[in-house]
C-alpha atoms as a PDB file:
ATOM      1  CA  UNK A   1      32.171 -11.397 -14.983  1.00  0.00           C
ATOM      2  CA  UNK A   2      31.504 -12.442 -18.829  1.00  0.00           C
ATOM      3  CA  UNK A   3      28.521 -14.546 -17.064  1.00  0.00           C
ATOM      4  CA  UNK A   4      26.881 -11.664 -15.976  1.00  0.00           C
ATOM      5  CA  UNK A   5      27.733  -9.517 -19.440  1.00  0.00           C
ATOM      6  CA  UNK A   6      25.731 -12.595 -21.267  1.00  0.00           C
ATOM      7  CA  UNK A   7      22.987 -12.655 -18.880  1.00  0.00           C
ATOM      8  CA  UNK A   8      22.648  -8.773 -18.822  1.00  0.00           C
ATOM      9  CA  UNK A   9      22.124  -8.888 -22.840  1.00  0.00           C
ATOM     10  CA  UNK A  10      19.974 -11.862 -22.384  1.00  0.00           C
ATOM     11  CA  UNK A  11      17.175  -9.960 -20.826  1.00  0.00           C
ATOM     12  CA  UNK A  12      15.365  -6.816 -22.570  1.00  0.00           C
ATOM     13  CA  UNK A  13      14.308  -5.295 -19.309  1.00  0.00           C
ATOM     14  CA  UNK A  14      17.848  -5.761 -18.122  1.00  0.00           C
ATOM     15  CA  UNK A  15      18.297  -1.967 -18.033  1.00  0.00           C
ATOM     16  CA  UNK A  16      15.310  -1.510 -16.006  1.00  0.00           C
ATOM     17  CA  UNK A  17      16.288  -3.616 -13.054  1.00  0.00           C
ATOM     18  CA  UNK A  18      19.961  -2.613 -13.144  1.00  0.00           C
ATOM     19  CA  UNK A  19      18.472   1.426 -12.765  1.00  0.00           C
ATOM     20  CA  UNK A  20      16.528  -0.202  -9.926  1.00  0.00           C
ATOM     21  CA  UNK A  21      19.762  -1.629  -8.557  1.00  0.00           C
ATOM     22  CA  UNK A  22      21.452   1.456  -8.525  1.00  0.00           C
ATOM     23  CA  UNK A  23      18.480   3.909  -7.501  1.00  0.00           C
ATOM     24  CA  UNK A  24      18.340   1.593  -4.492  1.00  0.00           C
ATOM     25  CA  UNK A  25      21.863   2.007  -3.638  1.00  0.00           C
ATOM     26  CA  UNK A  26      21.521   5.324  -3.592  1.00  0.00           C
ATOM     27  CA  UNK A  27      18.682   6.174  -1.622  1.00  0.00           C
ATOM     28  CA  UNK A  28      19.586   3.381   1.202  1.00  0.00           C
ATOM     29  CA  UNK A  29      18.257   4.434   4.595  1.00  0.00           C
ATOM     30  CA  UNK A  30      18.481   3.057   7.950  1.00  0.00           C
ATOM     31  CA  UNK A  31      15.184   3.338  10.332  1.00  0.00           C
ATOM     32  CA  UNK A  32      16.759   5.136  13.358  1.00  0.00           C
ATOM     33  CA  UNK A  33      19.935   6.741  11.806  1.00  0.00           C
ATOM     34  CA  UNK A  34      17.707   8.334   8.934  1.00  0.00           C
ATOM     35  CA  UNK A  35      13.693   7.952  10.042  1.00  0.00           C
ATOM     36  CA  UNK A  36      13.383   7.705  13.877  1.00  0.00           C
ATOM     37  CA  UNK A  37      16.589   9.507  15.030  1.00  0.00           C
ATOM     38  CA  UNK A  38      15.726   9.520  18.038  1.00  0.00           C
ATOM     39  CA  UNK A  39      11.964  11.547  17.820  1.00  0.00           C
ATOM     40  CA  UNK A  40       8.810  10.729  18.991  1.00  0.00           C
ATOM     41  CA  UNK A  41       5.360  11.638  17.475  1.00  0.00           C
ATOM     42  CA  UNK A  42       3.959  15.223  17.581  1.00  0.00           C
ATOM     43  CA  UNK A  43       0.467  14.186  18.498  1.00  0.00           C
ATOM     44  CA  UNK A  44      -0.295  18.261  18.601  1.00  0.00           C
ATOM     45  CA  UNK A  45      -0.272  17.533  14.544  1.00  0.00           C
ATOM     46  CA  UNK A  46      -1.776  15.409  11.744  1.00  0.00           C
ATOM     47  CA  UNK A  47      -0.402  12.000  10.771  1.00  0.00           C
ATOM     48  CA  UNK A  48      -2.560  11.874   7.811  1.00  0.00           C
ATOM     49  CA  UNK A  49      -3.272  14.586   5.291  1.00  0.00           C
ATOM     50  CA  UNK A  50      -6.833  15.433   4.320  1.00  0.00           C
ATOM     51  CA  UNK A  51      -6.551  14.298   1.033  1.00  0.00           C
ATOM     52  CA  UNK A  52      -6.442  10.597   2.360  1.00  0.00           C
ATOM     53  CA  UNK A  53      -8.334  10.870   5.531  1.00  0.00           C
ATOM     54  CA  UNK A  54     -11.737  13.069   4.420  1.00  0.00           C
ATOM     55  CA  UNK A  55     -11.770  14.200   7.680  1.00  0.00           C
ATOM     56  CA  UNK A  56     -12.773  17.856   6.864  1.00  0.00           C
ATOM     57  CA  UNK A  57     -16.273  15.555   5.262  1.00  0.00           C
ATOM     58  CA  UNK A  58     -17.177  15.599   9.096  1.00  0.00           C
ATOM     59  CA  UNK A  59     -18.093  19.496   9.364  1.00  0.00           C
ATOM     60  CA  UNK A  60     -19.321  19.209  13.102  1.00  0.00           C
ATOM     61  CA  UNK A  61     -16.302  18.049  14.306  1.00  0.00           C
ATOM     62  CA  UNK A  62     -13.336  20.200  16.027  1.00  0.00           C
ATOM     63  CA  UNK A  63     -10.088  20.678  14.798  1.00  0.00           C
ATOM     64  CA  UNK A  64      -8.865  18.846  17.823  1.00  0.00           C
ATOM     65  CA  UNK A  65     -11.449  15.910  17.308  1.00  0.00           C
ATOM     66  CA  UNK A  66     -10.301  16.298  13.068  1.00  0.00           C
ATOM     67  CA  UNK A  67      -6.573  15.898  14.345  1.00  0.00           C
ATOM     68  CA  UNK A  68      -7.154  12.915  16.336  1.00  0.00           C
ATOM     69  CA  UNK A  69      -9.257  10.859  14.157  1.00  0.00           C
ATOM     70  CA  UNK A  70      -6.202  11.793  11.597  1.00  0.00           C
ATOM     71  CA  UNK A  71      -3.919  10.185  14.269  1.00  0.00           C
ATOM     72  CA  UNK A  72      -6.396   7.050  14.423  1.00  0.00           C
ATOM     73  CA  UNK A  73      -6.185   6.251  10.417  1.00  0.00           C
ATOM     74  CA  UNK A  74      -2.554   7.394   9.889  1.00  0.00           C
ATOM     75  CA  UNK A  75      -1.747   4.311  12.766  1.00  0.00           C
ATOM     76  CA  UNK A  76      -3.732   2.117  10.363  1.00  0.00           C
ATOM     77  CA  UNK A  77      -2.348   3.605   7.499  1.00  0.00           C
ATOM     78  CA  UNK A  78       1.095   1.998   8.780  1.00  0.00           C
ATOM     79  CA  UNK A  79      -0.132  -1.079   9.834  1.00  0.00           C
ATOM     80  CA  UNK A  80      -1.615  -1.884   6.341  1.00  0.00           C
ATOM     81  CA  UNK A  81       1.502  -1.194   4.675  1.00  0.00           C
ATOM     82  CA  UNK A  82       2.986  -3.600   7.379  1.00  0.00           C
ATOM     83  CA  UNK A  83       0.262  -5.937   6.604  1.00  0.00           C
ATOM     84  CA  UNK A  84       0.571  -5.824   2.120  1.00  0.00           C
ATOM     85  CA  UNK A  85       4.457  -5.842   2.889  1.00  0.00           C
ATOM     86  CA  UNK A  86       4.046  -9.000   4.245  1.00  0.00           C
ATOM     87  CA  UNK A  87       2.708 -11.043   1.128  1.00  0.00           C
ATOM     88  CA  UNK A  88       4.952  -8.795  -1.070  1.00  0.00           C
ATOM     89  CA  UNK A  89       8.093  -9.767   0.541  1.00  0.00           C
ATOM     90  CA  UNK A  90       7.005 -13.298   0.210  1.00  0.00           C
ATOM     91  CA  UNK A  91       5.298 -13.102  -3.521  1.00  0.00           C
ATOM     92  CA  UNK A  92       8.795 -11.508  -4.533  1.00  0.00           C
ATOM     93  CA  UNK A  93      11.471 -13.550  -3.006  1.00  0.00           C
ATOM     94  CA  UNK A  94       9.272 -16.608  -4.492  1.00  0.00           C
ATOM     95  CA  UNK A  95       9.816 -14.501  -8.478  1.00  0.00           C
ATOM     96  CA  UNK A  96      13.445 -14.395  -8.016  1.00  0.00           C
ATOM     97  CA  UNK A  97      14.209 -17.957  -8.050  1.00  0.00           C
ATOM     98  CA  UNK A  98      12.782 -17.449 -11.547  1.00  0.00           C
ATOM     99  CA  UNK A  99      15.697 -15.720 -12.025  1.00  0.00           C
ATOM    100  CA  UNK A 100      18.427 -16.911  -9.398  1.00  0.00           C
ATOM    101  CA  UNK A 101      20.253 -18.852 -12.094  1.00  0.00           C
ATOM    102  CA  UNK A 102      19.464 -17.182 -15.225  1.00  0.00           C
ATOM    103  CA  UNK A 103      19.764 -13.222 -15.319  1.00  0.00           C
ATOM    104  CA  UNK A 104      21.431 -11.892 -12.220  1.00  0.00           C
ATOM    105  CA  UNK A 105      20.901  -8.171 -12.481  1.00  0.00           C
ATOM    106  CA  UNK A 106      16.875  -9.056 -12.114  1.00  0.00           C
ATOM    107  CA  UNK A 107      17.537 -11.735  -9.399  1.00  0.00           C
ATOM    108  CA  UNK A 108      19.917  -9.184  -7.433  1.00  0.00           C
ATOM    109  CA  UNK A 109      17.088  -6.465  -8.178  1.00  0.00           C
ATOM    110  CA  UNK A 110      14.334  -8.495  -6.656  1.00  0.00           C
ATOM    111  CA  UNK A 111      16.527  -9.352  -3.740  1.00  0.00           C
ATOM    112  CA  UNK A 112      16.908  -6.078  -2.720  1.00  0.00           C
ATOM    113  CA  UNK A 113      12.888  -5.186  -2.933  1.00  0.00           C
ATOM    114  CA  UNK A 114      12.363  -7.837  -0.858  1.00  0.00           C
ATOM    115  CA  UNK A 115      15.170  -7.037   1.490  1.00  0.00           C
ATOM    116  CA  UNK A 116      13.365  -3.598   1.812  1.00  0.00           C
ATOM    117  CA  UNK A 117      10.369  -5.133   2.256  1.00  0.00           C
ATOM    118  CA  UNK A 118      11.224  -6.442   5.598  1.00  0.00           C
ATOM    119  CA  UNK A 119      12.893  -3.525   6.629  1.00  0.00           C
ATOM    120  CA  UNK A 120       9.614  -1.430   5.609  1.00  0.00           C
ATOM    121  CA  UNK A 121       7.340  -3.980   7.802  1.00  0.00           C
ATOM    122  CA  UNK A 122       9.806  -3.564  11.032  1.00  0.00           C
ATOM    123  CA  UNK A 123       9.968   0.039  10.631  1.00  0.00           C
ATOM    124  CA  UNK A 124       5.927   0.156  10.584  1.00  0.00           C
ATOM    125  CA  UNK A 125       5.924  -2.326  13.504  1.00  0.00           C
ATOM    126  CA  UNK A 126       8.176   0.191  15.681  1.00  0.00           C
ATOM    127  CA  UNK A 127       5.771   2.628  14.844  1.00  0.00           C
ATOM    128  CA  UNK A 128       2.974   0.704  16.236  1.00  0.00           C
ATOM    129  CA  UNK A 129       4.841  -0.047  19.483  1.00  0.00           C
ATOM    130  CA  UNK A 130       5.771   4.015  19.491  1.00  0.00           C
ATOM    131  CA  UNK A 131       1.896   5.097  18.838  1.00  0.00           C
ATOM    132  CA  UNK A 132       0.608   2.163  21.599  1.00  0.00           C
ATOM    133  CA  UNK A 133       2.511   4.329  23.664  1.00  0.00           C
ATOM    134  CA  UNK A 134       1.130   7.692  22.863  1.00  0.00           C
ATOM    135  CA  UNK A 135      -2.465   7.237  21.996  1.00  0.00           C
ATOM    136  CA  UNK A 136      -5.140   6.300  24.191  1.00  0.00           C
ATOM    137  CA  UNK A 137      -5.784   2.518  24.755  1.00  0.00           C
ATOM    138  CA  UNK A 138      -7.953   0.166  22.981  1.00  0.00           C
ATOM    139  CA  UNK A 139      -6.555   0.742  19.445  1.00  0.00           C
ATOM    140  CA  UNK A 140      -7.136  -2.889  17.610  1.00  0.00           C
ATOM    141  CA  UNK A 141      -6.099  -3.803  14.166  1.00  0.00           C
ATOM    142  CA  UNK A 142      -8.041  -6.391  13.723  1.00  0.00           C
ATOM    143  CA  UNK A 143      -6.644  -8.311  10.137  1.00  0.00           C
ATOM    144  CA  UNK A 144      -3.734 -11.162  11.008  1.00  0.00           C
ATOM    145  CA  UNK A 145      -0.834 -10.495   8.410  1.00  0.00           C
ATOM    146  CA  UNK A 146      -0.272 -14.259   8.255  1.00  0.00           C
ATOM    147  CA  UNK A 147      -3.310 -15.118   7.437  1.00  0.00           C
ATOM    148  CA  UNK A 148      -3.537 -12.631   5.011  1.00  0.00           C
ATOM    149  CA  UNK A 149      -0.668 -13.365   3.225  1.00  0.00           C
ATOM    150  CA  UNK A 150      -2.223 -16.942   3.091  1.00  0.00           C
ATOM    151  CA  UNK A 151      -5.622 -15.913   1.334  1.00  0.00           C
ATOM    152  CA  UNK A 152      -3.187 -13.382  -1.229  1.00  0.00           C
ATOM    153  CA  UNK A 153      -0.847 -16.180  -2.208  1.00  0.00           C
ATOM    154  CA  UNK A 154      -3.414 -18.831  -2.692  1.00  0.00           C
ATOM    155  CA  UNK A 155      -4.052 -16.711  -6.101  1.00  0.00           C
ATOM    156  CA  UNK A 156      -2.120 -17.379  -9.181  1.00  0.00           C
ATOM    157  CA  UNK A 157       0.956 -14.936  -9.811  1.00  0.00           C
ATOM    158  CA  UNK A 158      -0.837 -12.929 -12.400  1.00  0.00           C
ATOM    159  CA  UNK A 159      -3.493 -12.132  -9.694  1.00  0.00           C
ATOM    160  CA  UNK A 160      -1.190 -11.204  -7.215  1.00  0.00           C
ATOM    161  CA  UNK A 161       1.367  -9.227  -9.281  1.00  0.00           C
ATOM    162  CA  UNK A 162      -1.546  -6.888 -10.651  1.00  0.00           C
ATOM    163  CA  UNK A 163      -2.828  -6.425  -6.982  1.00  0.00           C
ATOM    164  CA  UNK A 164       1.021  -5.572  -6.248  1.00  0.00           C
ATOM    165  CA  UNK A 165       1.317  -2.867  -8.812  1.00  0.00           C
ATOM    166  CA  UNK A 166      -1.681  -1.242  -7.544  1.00  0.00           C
ATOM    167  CA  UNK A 167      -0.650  -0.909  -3.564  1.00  0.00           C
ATOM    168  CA  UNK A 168       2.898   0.122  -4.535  1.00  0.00           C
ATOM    169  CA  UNK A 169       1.496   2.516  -7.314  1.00  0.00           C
ATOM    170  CA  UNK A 170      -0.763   3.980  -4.557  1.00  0.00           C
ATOM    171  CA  UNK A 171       1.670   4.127  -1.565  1.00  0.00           C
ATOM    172  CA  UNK A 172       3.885   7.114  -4.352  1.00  0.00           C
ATOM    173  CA  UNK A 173       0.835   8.968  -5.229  1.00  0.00           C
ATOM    174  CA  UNK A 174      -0.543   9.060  -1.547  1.00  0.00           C
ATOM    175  CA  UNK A 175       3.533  10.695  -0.432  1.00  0.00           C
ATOM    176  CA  UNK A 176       3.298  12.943  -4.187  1.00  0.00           C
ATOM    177  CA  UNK A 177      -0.326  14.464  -3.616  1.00  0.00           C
ATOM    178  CA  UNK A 178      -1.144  14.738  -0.132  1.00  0.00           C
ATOM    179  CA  UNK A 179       1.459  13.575   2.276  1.00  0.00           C
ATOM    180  CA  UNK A 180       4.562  15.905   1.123  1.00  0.00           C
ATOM    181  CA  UNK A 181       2.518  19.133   0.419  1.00  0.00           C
ATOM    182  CA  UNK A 182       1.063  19.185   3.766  1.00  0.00           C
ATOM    183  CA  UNK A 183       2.946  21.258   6.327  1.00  0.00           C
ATOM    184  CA  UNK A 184       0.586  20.384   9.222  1.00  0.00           C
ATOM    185  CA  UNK A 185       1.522  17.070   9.584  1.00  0.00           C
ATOM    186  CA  UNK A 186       3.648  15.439  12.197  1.00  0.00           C
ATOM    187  CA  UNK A 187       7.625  15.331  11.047  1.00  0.00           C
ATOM    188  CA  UNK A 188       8.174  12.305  11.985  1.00  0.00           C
ATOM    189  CA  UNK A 189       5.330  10.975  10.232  1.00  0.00           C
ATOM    190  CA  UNK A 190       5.660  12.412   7.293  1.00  0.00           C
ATOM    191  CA  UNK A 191       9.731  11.342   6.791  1.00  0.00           C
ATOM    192  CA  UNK A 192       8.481   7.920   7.519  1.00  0.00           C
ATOM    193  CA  UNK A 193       6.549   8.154   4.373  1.00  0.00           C
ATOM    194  CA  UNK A 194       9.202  10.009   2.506  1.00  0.00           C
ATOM    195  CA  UNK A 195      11.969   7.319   3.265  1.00  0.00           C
ATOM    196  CA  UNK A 196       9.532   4.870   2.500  1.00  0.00           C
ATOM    197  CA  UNK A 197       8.542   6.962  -1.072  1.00  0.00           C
ATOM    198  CA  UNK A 198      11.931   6.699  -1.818  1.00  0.00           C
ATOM    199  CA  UNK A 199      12.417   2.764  -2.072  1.00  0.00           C
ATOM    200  CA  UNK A 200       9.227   2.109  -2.887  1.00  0.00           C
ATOM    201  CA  UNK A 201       9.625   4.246  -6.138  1.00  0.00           C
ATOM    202  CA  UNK A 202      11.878   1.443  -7.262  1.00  0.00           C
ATOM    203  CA  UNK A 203       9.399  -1.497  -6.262  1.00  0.00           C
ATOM    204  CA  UNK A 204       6.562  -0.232  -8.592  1.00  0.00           C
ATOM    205  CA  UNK A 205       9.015  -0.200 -11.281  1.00  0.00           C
ATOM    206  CA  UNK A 206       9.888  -4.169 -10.741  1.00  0.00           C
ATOM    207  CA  UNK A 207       6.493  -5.140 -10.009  1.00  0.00           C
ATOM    208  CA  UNK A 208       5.498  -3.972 -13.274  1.00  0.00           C
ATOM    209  CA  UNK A 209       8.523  -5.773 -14.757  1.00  0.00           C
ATOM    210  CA  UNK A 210       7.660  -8.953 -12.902  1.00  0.00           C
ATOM    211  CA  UNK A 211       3.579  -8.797 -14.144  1.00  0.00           C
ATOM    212  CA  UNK A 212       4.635  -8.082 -17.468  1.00  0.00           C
ATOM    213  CA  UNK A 213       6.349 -11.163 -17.421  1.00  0.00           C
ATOM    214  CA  UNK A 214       4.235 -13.183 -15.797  1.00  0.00           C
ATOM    215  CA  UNK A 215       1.709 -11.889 -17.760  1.00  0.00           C
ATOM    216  CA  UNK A 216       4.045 -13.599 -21.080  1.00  0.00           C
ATOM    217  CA  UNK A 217       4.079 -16.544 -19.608  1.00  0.00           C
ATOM    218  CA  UNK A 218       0.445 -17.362 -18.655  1.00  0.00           C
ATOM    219  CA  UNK A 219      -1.706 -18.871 -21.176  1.00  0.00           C
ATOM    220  CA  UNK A 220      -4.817 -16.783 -22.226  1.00  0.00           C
ATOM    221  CA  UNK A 221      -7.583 -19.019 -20.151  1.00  0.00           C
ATOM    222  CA  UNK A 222      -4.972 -18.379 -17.130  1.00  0.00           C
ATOM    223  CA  UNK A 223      -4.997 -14.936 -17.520  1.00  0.00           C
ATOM    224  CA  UNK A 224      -8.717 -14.803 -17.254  1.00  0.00           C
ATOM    225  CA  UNK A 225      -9.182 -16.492 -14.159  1.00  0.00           C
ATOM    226  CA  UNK A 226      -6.594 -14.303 -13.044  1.00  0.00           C
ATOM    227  CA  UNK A 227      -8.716 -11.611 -13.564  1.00  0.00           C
ATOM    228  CA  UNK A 228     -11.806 -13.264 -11.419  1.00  0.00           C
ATOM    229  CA  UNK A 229      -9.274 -13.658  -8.846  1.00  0.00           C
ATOM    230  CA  UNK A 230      -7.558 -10.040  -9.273  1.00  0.00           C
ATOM    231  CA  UNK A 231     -11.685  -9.219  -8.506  1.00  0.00           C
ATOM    232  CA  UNK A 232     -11.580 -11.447  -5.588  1.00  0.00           C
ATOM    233  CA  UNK A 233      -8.724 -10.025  -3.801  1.00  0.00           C
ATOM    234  CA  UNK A 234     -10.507  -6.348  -4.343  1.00  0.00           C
ATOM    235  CA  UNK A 235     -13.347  -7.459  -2.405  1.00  0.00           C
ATOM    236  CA  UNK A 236     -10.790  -9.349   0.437  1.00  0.00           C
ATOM    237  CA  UNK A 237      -9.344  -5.944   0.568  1.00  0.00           C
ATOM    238  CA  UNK A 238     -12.621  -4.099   0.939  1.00  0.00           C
ATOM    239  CA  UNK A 239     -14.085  -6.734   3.377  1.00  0.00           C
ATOM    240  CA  UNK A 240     -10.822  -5.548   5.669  1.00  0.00           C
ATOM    241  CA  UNK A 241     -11.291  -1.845   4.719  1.00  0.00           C
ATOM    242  CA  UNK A 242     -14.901  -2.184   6.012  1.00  0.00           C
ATOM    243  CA  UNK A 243     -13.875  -4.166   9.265  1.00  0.00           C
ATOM    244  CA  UNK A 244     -11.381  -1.757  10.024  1.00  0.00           C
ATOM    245  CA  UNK A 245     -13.200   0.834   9.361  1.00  0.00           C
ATOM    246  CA  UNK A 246     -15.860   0.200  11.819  1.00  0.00           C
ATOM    247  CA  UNK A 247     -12.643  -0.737  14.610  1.00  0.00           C
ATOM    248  CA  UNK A 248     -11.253   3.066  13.782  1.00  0.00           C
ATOM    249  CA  UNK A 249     -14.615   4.402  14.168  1.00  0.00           C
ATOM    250  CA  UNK A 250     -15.065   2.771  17.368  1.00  0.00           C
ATOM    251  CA  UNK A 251     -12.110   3.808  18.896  1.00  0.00           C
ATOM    252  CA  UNK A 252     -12.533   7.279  17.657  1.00  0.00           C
ATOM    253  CA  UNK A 253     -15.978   7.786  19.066  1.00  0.00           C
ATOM    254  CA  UNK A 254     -14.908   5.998  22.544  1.00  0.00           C
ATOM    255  CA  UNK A 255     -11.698   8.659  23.070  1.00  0.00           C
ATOM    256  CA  UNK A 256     -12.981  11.714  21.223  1.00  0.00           C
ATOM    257  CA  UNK A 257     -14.429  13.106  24.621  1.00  0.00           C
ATOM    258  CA  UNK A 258     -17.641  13.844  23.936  1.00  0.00           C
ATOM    259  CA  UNK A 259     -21.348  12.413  22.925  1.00  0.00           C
ATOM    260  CA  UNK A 260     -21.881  12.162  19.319  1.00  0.00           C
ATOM    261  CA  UNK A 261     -25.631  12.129  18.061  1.00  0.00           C
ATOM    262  CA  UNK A 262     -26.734   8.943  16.349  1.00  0.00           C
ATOM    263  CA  UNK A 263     -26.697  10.261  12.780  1.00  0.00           C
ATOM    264  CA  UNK A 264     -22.915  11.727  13.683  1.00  0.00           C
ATOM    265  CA  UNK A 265     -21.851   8.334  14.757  1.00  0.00           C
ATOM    266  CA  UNK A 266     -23.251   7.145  11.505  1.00  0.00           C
ATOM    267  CA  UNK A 267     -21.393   9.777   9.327  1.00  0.00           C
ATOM    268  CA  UNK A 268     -17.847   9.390  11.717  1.00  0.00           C
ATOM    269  CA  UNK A 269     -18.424   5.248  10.526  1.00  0.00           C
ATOM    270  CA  UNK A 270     -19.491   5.725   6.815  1.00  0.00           C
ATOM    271  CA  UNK A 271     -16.343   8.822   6.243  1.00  0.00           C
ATOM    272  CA  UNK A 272     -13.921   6.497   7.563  1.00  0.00           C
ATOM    273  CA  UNK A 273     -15.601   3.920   5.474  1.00  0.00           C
ATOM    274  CA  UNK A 274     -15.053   6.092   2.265  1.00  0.00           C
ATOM    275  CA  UNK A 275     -11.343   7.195   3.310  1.00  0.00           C
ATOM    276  CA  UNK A 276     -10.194   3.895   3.279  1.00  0.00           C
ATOM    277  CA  UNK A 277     -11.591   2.316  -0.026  1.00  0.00           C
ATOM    278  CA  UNK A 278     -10.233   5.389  -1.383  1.00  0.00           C
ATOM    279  CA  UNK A 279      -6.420   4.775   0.236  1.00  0.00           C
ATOM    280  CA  UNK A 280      -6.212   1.260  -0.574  1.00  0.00           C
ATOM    281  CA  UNK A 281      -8.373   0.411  -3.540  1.00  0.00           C
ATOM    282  CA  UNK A 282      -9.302   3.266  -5.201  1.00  0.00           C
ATOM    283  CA  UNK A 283      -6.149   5.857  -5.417  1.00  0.00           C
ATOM    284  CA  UNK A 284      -4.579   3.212  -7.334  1.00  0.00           C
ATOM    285  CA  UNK A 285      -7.124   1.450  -9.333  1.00  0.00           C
ATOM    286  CA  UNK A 286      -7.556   4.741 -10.811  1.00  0.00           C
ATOM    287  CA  UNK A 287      -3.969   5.932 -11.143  1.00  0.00           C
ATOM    288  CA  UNK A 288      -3.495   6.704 -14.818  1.00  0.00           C
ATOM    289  CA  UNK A 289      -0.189   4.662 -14.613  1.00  0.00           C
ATOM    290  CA  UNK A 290      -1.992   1.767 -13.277  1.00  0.00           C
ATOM    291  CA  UNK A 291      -4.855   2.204 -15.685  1.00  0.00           C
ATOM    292  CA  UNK A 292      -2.370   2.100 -18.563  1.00  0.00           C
ATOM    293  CA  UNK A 293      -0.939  -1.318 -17.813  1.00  0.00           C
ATOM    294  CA  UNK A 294      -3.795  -2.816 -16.500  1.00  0.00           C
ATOM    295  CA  UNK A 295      -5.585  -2.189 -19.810  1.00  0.00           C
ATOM    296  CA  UNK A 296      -2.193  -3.094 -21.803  1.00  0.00           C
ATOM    297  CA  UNK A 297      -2.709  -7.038 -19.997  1.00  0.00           C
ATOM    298  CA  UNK A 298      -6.483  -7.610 -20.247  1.00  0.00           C
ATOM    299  CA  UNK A 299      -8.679  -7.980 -22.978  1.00  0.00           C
ATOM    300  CA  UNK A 300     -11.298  -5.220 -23.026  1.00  0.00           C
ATOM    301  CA  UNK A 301     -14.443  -7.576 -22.033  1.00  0.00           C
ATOM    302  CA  UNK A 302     -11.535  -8.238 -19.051  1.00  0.00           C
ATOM    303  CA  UNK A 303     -11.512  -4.751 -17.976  1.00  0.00           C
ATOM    304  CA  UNK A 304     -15.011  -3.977 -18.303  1.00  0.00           C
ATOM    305  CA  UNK A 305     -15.059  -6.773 -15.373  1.00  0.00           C
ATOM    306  CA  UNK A 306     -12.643  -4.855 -13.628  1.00  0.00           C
ATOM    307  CA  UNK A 307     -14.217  -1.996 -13.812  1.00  0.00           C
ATOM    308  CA  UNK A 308     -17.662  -3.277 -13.170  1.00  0.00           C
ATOM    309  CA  UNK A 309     -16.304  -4.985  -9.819  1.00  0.00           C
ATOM    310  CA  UNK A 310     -14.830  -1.178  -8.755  1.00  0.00           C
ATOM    311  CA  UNK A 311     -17.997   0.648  -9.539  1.00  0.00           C
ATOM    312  CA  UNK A 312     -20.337  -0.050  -6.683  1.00  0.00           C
ATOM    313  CA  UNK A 313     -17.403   1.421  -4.283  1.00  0.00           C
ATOM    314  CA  UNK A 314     -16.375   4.153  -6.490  1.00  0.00           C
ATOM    315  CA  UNK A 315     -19.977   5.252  -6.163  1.00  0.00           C
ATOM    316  CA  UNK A 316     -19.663   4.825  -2.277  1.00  0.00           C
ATOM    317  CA  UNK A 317     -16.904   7.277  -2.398  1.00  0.00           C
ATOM    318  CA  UNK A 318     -17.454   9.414  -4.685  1.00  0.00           C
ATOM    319  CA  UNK A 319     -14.974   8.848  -7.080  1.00  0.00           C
END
């Protein structure tokens, strides 16, 4: 016990990973006695809100047709949080052997997110396996999370950890601005998103921590090229937003159950296009909490190459 008192005083950010510790004690769930419980999707609703999806962009389309191309990016929208959960899990449980025999209340803290982590990624995979089920076939997601996880943790920690802060930063504003005001979506969906909210609060908190120290620890020609590869992973990310993109448009066009003019099929492709840079780049590069650290760990020539690597797709989108 007086070994974990010392290592508890060791560490300034000790009282930031206990609160984590306990905040994820209390909010503990279990996928089918809290999320599933036994329901099915409402496919006569949304999965994902408006705010995220841009459907209403696509004025000639029916609310029907709006609905199901909702359905058709909410089922990605699960599978990319299956796929970043992936390296996450892995990034993390590698961090806390930094702490496994030093402080215990970080190493115990990290345990847990990773713990989580795994639960999130079979929870999204049931989903999957549910929506196979109730959507029409030929759904394909087309990026391996192996081989994803390979290209993300080929980057140095510093890289990966700002990347990190970003997706789980973005996963609590998606649930706080568009997901839990929306009434119209399907219940099930939306408590998957609010269970997940709820442990994922705690993540952005430690992934912040870890960065931070990372960042303490990396000498200043390190940090740089972890910016370049920061920049790198950005355009990864948009090379898969881009090839999905295209997949969800397909599938859209081939089960919405009708003909679409060329110059429709050419907005359906470049709306989906701007939906998802917007989910998973853009929502969080431009988070004001992300913003803050971000510019708190670079040097400002560093975030002017930040910046300048964002701009060409915040001008795609609109943002």
């Amino acid at each position: 016990m007086e070994a974990t008192v010392t290592d508890r005083a060791a560490t300034p950010a000790a009282s930031r990973y206990a609160k984590a510790i306990e905040a994820s004690k209390r909010v503990r769930w279990d996928i089918d006695r809290d999320v599933i419980r036994g329901r099915e999707f409402d496919y006569g609703r949304k999965f994902l809100p408006d705010g995220l999806s841009k459907v209403q962009a696509l004025t000639f389309l029916s609310p029907a047709e709006k609905r199901l191309l909702s359905q058709v990016q909410g089922r990605t929208y699960a599978n990319m949080f299956a796929l970043v959960e992936r390296f996450i899990g892995a990034k993390t449980a590698e961090l806390s052997r930094d702490h496994s025999l030093g402080d215990q209340v970080a190493f115990e803290a990290l345990v847990r997110l990773t713990d989580e982590e795994l639960k999130h990624q079979e929870l999204f995979r049931r989903l999957d396996a549910m929506m196979t089920a109730g959507m029409p076939a030929g759904y394909t997601f087309l990026p391996e999370p192996n081989e994803v996880a390979k290209v993300v943790l080929g980057k140095g920690d510093w890289a990966i950890m700002a990347l990190t802060l970003d997706i789980e930063i973005f996963s609590q504003s998606h649930y706080r601005s568009s997901i839990d005001p929306d009434a119209e979506l399907s219940p099930l969906w939306k408590d998957v998103f609010l269970f997940h909210w709820k442990e994922e609060s705690q993540h952005a908190i430690l992934d912040e921590l870890e960065w931070r120290r990372v960042h303490a620890m990396t000498s200043p020609a390190g940090r740089d090229r972890g910016v370049d590869e920061l920049i790198e992973l950005v355009g990864a990310v948009d090379g898969i937003c881009q090839a999905q993109a295209g997949a969800d448009a397909d599938y859209f066009i081939a089960n919405a159950g009708r003909k679409f003019t060329a110059a429709q099929e050419k907005d359906i492709r470049d709306t989906v296009l701007k939906a998802y840079r917007w989910q998973y780049i853009l929502s969080g590069a431009q988070d004001a909490r992300y913003g803050e650290v971000l510019q708190a760990l670079t040097t400002p020539e560093q975030l002017q190459r930040v910046l300048k690597a964002l701009g060409p797709i915040a001008e795609h989108v609109g943002q």
